[in-house]
C-alpha atoms as a PDB file:
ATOM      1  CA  UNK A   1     -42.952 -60.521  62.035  1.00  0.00           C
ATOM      2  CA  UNK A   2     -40.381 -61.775  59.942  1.00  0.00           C
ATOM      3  CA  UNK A   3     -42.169 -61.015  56.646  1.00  0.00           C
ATOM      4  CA  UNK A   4     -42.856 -58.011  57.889  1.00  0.00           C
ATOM      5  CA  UNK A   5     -39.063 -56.692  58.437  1.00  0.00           C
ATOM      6  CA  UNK A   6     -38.814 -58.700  54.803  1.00  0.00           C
ATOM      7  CA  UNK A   7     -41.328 -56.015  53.666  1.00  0.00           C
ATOM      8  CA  UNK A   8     -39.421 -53.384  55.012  1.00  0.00           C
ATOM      9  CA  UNK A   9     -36.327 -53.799  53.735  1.00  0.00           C
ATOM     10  CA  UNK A  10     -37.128 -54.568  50.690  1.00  0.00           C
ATOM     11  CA  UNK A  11     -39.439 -50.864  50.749  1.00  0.00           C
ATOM     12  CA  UNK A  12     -36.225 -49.470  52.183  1.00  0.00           C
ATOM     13  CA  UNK A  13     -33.782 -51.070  49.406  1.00  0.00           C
ATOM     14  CA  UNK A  14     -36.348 -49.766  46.811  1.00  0.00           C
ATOM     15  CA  UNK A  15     -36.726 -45.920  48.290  1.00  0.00           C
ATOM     16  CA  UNK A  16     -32.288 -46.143  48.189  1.00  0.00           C
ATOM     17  CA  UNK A  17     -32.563 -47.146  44.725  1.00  0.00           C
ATOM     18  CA  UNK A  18     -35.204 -44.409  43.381  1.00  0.00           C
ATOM     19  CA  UNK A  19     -32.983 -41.474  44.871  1.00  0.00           C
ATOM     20  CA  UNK A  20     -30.103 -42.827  43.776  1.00  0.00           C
ATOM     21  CA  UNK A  21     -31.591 -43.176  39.899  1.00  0.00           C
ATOM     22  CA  UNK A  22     -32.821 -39.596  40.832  1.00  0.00           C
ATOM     23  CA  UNK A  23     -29.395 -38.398  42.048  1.00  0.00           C
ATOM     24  CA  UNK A  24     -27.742 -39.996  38.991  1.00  0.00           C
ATOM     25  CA  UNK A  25     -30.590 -38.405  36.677  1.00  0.00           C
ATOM     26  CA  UNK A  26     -30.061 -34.829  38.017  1.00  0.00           C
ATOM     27  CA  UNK A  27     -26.051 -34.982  37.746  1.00  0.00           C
ATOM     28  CA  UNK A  28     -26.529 -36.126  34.436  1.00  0.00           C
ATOM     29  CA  UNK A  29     -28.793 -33.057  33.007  1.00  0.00           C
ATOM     30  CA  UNK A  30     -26.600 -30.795  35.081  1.00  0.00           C
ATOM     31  CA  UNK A  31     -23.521 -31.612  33.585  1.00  0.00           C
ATOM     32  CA  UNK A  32     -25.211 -31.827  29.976  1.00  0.00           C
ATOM     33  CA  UNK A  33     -25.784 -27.918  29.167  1.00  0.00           C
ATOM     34  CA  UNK A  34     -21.879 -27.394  30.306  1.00  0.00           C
ATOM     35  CA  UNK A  35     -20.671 -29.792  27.897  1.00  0.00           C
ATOM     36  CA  UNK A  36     -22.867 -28.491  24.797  1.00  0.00           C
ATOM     37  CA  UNK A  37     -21.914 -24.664  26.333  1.00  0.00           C
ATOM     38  CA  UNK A  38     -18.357 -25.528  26.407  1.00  0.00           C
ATOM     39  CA  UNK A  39     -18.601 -27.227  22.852  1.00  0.00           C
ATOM     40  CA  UNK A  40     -20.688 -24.708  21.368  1.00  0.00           C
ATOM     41  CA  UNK A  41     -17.736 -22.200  22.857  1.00  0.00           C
ATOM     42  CA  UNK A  42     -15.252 -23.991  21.248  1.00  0.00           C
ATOM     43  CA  UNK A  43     -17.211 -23.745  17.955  1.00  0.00           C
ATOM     44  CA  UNK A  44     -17.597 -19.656  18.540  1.00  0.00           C
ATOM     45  CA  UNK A  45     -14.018 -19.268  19.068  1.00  0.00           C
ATOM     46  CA  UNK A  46     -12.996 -21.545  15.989  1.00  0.00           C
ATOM     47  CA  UNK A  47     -15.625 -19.454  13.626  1.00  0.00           C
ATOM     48  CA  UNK A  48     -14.790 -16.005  15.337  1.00  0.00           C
ATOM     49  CA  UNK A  49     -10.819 -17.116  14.707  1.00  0.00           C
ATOM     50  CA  UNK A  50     -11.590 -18.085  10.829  1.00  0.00           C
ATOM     51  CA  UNK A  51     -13.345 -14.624  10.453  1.00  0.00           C
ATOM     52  CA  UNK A  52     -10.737 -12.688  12.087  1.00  0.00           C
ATOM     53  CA  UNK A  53      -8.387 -13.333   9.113  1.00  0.00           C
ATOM     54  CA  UNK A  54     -10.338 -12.898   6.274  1.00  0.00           C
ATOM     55  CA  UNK A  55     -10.052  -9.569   4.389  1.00  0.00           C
ATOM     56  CA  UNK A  56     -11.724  -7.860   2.680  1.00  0.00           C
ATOM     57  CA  UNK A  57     -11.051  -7.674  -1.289  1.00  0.00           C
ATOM     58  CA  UNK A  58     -11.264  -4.584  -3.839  1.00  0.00           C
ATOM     59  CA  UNK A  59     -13.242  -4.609  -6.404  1.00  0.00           C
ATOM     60  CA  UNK A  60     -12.340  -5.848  -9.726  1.00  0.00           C
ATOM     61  CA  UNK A  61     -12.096  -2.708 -11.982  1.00  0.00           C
ATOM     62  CA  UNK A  62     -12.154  -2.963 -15.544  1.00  0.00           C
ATOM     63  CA  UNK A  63     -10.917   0.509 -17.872  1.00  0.00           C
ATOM     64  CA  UNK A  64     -11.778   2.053 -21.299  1.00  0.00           C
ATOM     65  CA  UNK A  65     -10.549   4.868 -23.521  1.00  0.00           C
ATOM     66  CA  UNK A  66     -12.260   7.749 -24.375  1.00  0.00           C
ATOM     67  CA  UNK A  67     -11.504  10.708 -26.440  1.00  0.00           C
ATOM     68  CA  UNK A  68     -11.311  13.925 -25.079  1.00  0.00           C
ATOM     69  CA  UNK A  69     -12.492  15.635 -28.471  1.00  0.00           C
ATOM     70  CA  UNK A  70     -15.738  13.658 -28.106  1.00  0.00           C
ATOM     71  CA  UNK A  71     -15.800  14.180 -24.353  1.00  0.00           C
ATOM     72  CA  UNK A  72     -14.398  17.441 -24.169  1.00  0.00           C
ATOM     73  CA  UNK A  73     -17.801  19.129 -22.610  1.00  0.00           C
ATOM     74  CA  UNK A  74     -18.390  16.615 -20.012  1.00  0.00           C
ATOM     75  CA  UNK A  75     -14.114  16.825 -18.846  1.00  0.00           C
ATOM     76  CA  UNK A  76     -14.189  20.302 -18.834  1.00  0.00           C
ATOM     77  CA  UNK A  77     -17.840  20.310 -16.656  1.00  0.00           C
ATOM     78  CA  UNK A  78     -16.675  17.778 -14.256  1.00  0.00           C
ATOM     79  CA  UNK A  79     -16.048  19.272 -10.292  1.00  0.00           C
ATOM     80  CA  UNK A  80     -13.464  17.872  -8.026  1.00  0.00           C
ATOM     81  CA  UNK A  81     -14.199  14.501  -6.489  1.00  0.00           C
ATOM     82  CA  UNK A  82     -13.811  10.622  -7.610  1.00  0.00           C
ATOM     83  CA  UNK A  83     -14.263  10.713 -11.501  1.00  0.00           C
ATOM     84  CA  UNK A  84     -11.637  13.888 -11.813  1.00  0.00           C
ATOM     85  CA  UNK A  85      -8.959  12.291  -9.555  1.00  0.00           C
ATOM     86  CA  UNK A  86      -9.522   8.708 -10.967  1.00  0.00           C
ATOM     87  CA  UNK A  87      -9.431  10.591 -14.129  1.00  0.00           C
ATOM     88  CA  UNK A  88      -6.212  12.357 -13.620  1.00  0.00           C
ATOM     89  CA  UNK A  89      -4.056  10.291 -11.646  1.00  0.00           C
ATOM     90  CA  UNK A  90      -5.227   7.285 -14.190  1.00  0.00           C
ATOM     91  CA  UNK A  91      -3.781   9.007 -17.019  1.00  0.00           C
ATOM     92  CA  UNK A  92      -0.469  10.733 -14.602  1.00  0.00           C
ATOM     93  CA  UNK A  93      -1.487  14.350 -15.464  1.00  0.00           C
ATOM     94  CA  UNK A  94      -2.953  17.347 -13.851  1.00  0.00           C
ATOM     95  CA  UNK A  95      -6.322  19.292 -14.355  1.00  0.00           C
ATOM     96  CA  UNK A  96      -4.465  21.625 -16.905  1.00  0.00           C
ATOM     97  CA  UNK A  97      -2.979  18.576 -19.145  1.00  0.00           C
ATOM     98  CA  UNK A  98      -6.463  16.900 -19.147  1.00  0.00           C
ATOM     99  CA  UNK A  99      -7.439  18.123 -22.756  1.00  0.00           C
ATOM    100  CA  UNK A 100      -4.007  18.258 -24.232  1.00  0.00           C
ATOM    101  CA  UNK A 101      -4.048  14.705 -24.507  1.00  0.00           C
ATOM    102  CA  UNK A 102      -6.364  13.265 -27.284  1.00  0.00           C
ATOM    103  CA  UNK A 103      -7.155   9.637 -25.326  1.00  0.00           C
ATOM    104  CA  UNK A 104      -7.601   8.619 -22.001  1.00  0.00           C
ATOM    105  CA  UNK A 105      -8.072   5.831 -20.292  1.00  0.00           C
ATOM    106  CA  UNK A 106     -10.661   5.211 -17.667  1.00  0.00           C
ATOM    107  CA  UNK A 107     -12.008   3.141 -15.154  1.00  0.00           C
ATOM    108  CA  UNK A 108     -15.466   1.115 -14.790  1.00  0.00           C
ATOM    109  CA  UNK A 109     -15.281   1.750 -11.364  1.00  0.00           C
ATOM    110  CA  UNK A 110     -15.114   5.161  -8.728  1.00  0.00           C
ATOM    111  CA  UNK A 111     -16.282   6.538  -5.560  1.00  0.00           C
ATOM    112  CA  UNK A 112     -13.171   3.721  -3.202  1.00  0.00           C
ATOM    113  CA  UNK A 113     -10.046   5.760  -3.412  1.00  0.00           C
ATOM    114  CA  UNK A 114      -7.199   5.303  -5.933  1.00  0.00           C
ATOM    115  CA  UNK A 115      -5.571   2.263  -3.762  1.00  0.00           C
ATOM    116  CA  UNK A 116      -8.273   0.399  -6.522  1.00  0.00           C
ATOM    117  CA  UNK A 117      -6.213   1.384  -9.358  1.00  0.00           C
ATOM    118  CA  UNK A 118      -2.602   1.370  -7.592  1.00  0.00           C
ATOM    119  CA  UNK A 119       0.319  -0.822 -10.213  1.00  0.00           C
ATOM    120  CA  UNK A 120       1.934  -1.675  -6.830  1.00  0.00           C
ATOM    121  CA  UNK A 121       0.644  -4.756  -4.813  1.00  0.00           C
ATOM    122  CA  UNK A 122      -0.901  -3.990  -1.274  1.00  0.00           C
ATOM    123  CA  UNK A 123       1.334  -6.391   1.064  1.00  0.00           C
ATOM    124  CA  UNK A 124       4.438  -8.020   0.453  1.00  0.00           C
ATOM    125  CA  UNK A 125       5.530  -9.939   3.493  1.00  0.00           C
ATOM    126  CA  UNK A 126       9.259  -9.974   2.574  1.00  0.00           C
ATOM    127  CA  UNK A 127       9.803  -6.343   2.775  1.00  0.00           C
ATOM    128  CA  UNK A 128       8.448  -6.677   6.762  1.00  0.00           C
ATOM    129  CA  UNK A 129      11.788  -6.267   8.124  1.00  0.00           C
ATOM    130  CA  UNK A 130      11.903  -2.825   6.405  1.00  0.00           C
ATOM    131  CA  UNK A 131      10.912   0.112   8.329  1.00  0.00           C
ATOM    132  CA  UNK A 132      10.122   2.087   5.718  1.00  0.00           C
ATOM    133  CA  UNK A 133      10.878   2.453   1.685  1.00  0.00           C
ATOM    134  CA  UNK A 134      10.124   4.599  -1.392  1.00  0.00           C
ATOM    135  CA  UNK A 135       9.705   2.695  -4.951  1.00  0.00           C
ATOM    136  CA  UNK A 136       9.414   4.545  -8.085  1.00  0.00           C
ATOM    137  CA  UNK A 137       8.151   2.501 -11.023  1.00  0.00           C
ATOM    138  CA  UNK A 138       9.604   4.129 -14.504  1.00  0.00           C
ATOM    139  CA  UNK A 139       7.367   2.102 -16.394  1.00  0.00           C
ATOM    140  CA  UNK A 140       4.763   2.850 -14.592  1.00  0.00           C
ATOM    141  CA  UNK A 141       5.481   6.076 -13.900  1.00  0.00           C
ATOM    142  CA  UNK A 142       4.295   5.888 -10.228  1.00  0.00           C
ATOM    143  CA  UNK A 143       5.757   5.843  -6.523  1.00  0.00           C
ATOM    144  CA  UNK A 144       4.792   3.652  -3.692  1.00  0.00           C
ATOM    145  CA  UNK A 145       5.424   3.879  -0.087  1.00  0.00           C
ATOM    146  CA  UNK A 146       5.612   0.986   2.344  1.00  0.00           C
ATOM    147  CA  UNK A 147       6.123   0.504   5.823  1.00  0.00           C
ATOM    148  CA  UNK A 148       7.148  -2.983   7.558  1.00  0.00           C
ATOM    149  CA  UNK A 149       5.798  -4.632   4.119  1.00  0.00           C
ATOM    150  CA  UNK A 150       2.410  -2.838   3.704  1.00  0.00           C
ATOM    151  CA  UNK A 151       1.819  -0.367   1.256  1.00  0.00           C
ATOM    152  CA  UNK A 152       0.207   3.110   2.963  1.00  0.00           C
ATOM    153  CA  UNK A 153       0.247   5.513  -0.096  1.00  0.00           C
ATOM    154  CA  UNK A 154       0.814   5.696  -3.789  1.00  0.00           C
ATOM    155  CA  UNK A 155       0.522   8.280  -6.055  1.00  0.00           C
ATOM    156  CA  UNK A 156       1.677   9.260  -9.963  1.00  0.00           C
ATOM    157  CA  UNK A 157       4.575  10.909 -10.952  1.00  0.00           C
ATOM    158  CA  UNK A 158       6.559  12.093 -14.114  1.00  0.00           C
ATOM    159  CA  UNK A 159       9.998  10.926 -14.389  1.00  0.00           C
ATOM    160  CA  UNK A 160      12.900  11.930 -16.644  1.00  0.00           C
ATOM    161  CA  UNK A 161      12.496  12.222 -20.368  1.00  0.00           C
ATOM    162  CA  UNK A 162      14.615  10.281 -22.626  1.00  0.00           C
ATOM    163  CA  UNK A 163      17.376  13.069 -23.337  1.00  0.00           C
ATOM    164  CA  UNK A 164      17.325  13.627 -19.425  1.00  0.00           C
ATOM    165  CA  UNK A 165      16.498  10.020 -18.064  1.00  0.00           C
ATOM    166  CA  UNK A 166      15.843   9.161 -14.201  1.00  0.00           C
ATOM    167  CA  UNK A 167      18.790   7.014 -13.078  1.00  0.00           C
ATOM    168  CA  UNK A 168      17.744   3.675 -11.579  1.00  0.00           C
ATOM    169  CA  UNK A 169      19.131   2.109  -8.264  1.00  0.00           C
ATOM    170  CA  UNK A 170      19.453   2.923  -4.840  1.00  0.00           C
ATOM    171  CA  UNK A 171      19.077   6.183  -3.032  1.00  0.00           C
ATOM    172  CA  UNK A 172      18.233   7.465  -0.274  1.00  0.00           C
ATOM    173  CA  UNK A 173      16.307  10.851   0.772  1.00  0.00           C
ATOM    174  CA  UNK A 174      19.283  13.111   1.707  1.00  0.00           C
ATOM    175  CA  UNK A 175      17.887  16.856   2.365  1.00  0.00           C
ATOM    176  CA  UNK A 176      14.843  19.105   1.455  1.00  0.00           C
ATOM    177  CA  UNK A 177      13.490  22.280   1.296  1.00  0.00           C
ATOM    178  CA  UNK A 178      10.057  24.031   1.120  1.00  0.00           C
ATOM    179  CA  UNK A 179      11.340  26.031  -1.977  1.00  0.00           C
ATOM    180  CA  UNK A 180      14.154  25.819  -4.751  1.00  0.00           C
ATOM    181  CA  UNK A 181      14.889  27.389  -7.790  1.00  0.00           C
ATOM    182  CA  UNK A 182      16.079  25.393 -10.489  1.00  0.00           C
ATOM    183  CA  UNK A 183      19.617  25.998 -11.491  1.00  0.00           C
ATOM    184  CA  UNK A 184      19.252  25.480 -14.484  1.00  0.00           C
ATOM    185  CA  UNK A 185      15.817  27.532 -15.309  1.00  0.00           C
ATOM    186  CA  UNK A 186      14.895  30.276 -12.225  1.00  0.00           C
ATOM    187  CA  UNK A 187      11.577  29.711 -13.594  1.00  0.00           C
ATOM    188  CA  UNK A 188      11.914  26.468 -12.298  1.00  0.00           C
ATOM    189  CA  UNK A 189      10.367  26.876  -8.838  1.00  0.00           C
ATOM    190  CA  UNK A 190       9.914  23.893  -6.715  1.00  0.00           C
ATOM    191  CA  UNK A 191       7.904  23.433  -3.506  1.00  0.00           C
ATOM    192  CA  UNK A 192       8.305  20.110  -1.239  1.00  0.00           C
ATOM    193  CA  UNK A 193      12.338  19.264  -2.682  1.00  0.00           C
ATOM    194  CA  UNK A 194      13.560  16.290  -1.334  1.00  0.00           C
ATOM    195  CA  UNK A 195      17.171  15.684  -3.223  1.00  0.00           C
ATOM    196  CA  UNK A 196      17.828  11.798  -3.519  1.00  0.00           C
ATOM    197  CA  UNK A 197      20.790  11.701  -5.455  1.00  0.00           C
ATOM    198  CA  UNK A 198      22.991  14.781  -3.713  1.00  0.00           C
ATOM    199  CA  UNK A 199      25.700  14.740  -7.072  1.00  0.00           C
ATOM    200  CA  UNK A 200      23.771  14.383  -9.476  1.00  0.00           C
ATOM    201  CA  UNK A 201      21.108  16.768  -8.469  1.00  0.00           C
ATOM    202  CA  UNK A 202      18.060  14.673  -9.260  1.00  0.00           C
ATOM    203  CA  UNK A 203      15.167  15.164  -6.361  1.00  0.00           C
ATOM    204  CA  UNK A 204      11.420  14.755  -6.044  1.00  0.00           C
ATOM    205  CA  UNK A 205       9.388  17.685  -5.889  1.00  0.00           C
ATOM    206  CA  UNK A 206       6.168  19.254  -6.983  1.00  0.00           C
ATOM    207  CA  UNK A 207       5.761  19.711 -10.871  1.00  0.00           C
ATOM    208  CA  UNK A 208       3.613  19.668 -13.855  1.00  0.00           C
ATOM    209  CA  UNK A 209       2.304  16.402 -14.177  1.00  0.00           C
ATOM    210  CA  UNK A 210       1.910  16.276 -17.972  1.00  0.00           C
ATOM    211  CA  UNK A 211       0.840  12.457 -18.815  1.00  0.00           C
ATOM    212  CA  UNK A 212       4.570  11.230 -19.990  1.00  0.00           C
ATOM    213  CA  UNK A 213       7.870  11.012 -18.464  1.00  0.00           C
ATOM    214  CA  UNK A 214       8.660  14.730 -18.909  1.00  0.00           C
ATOM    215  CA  UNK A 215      11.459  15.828 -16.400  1.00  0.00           C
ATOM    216  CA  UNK A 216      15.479  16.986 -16.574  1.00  0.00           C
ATOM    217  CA  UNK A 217      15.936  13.484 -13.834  1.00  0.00           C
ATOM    218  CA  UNK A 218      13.483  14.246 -11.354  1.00  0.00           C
ATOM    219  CA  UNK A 219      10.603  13.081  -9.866  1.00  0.00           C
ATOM    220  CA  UNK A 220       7.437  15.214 -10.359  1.00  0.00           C
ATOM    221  CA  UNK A 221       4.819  14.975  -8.213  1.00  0.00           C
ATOM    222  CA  UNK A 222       0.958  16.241  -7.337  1.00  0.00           C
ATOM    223  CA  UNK A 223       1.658  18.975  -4.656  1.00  0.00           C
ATOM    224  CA  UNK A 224      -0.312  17.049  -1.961  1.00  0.00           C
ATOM    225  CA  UNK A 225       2.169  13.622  -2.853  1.00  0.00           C
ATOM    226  CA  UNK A 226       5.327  15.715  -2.837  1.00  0.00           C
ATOM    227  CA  UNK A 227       4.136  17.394   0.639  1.00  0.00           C
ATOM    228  CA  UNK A 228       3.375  14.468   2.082  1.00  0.00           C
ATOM    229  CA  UNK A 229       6.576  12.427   0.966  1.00  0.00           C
ATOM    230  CA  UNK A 230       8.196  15.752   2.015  1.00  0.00           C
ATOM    231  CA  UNK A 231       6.775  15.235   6.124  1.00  0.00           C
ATOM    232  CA  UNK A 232       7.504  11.262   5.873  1.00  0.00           C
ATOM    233  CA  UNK A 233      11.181  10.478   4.570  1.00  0.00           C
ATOM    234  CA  UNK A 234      13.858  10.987   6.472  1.00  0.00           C
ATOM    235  CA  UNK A 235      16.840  13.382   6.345  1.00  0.00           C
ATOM    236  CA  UNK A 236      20.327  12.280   6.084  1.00  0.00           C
ATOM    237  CA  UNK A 237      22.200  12.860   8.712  1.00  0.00           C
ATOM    238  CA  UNK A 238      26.043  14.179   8.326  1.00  0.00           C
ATOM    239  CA  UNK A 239      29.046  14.173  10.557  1.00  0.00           C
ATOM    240  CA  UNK A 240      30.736  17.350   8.987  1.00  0.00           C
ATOM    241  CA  UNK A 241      31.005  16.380   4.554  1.00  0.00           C
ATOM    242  CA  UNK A 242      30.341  12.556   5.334  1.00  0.00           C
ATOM    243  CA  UNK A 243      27.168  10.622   5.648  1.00  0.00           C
ATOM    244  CA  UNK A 244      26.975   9.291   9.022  1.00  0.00           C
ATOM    245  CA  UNK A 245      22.769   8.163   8.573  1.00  0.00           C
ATOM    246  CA  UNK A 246      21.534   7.578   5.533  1.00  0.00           C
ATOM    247  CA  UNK A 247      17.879   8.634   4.679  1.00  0.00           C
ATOM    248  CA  UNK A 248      14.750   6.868   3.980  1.00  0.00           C
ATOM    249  CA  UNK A 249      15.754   4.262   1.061  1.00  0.00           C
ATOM    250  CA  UNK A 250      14.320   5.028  -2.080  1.00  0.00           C
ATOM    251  CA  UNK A 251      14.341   2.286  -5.102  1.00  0.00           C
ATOM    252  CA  UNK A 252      14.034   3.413  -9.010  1.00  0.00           C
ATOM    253  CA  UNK A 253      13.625   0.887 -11.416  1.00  0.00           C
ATOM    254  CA  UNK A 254      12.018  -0.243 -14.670  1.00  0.00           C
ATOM    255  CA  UNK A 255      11.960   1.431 -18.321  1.00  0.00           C
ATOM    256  CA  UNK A 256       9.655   3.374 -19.814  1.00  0.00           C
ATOM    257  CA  UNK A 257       8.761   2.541 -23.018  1.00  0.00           C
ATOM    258  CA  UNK A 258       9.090   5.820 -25.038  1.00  0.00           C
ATOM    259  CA  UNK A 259       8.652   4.617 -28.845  1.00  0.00           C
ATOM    260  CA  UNK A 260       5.643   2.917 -27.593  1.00  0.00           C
ATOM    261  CA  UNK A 261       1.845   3.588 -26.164  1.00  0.00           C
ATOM    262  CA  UNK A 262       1.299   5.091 -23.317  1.00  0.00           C
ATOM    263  CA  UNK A 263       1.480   1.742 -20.476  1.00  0.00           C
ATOM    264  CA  UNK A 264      -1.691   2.560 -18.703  1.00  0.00           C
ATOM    265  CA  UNK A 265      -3.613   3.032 -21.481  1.00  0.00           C
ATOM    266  CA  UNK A 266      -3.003  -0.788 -22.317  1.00  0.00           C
ATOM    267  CA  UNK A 267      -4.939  -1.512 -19.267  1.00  0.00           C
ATOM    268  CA  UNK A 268      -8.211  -1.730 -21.652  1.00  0.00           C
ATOM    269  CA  UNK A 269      -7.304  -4.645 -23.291  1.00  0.00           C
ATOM    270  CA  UNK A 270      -5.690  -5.958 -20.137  1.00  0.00           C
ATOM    271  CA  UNK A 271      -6.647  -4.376 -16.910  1.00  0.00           C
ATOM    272  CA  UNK A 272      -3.522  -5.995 -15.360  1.00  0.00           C
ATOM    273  CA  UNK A 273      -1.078  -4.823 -18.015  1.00  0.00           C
ATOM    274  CA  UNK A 274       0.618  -2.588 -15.753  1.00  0.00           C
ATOM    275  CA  UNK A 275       0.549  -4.668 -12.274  1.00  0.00           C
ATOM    276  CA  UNK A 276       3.746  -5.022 -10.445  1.00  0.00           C
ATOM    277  CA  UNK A 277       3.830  -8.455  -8.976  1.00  0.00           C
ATOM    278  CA  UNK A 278       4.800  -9.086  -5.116  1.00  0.00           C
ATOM    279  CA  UNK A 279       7.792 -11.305  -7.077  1.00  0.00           C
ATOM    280  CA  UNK A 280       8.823  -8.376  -9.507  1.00  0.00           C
ATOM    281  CA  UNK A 281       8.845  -6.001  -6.109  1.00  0.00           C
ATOM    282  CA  UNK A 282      10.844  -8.564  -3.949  1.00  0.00           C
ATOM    283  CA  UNK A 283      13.712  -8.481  -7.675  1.00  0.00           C
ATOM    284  CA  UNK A 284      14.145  -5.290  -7.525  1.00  0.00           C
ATOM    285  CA  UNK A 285      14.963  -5.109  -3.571  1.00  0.00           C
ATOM    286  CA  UNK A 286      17.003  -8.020  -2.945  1.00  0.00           C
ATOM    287  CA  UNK A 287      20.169  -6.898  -4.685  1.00  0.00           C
ATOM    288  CA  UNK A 288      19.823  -3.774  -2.549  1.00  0.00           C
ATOM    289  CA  UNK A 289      18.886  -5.352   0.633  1.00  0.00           C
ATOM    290  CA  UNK A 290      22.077  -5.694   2.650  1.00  0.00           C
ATOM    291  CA  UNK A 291      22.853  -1.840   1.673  1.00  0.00           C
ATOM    292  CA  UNK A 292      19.340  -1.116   3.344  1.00  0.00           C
ATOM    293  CA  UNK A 293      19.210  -3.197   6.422  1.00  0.00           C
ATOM    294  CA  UNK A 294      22.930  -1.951   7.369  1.00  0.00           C
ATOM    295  CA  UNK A 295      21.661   1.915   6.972  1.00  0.00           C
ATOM    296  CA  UNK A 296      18.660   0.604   8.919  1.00  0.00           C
ATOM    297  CA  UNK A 297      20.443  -0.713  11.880  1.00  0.00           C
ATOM    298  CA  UNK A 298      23.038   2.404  11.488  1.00  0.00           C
ATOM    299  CA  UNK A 299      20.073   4.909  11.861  1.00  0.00           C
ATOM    300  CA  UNK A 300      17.759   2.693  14.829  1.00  0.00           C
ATOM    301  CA  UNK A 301      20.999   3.162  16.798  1.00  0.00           C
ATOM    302  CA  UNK A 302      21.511   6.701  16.333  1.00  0.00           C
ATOM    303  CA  UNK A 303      18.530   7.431  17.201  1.00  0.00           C
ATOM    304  CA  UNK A 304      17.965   5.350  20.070  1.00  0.00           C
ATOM    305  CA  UNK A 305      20.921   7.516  21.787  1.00  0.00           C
ATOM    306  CA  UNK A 306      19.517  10.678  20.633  1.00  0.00           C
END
């Protein structure tokens, strides 16, 4: 009898130790797959966070002259699309000045939009604060616009010629019109005037866009660019003859070279010859920027109460 209840306890002790082992066994594959889902999660989220900031780059584009006497059958047959505007805003001229200018310089590369051949860098984090401003390159003979830091359009332009130069500064756009004839020519007509400098008389506007700095002060612009700067700036705003809001800000700097080539064309031997750097960009603004952020914070209240 006695090694009989020996018997069964010892069956029982062994039965209480194969479901525990059992018990242990099961919570230890349950808990397993959580641990590699929750891991493998972790790894997800970590990739999916490293992707999220990585953007996409342009192409490298490399350029090349060509002569328009040599190429003057294949300029004059091309239609509207890539080539022609890489073509034209490239070289800061129209489709009428495209064969009155013997060389031209042009790109390796078309068919992405002209942000690929923009002078002006894309993002410059120390202009965020601004809400919006307009920079006009003389050198370069080109405009950019940028809101909170990022660059949204640019375009090419024609500025003063060297008896009638562009001044350089600050301004701001002050008021526009659809239409104006030119005081000083009333052959002069020009749609999309936005006057920047009110005593001076020096605007942008849409204009003959001949390949060289060609204007009496102003800005010239492709219709389209001068329409579309013409919707975006801002008006000043007056309290009787005094400025009470300024307009968008609008920076002009640089010299054009005019006893020397043409700057884009130098882009063949150096496709970065006529780059403005995020450094050069952040110069030019930070004499200015107390001026700006003041007629910032002047306008964001005004029109807060409006």
């Amino acid at each position: 009898m006695i090694k009989t209840r020996k018997q069964f306890f010892n069956h029982l002790r062994y039965k209480i130790f194969v479901v525990l082992s059992l018990f242990i066994l099961i919570q230890c594959t349950s808990e397993s797959p959580k641990a590699i889902h929750l891991l493998e999660k972790k790894k997800l989220e970590t990739q999916s966070d490293t992707t999220a900031v990585k953007i996409p780059l342009l192409p490298q584009v490399n350029y090349h002259l060509i002569s328009t006497k040599d190429s003057n059958d294949w300029l004059m047959s091309l239609p509207p699309g890539d080539t022609l505007q890489a073509l034209l805003v490239l070289n800061r001229i129209d489709r009428k000045s495209l064969l009155k200018l013997d060389t031209l310089v042009f790109p390796d590369t078309v068919g992405v939009g002209i942000a690929l051949y923009s002078p002006f860098p894309k993002n410059v984090a120390e202009l965020s604060t601004i809400h919006k401003i307009l920079f006009i390159s003389y050198y370069a003979q080109a405009f950019a616009v940028y809101e909170n830091g990022s660059r949204i359009k640019w375009g090419p332009a024609s500025l003063g010629k060297q008896a009638t130069p562009t001044p350089t500064g600050l301004f701001s756009t002050n008021w526009k019109s659809k239409r104006t004839i030119s005081t000083v020519n009333k052959s002069w007509v020009m749609d999309w005037y936005f006057n920047i400098a009110n005593f001076q008389g020096v605007s942008m506007h849409q204009y003959a866009l001949p390949g060289y700095p060609a204007s009496h002060a102003c800005i010239r612009l492709y219709n389209e660019d001068a329409y579309w700067l013409y919707n975006w700036a801002d008006e000043w705003i007056l309290d009787q003859s005094n400025i009470l809001v300024y307009g968008t800000p609008v920076v002009i700097f640089g010299k054009y070279p005019f006893d020397q080539r043409k700057p884009w064309l130098l882009q063949s031997e150096n496709n970065i010859a006529l780059t403005i750097t995020t450094s050069e960009l952040i110069a030019v603004t930070q004499e200015f920027l107390p001026a700006i952020m003041e007629r910032q914070a002047k306008r964001d209240s005004v029109e807060f109460h409006l």
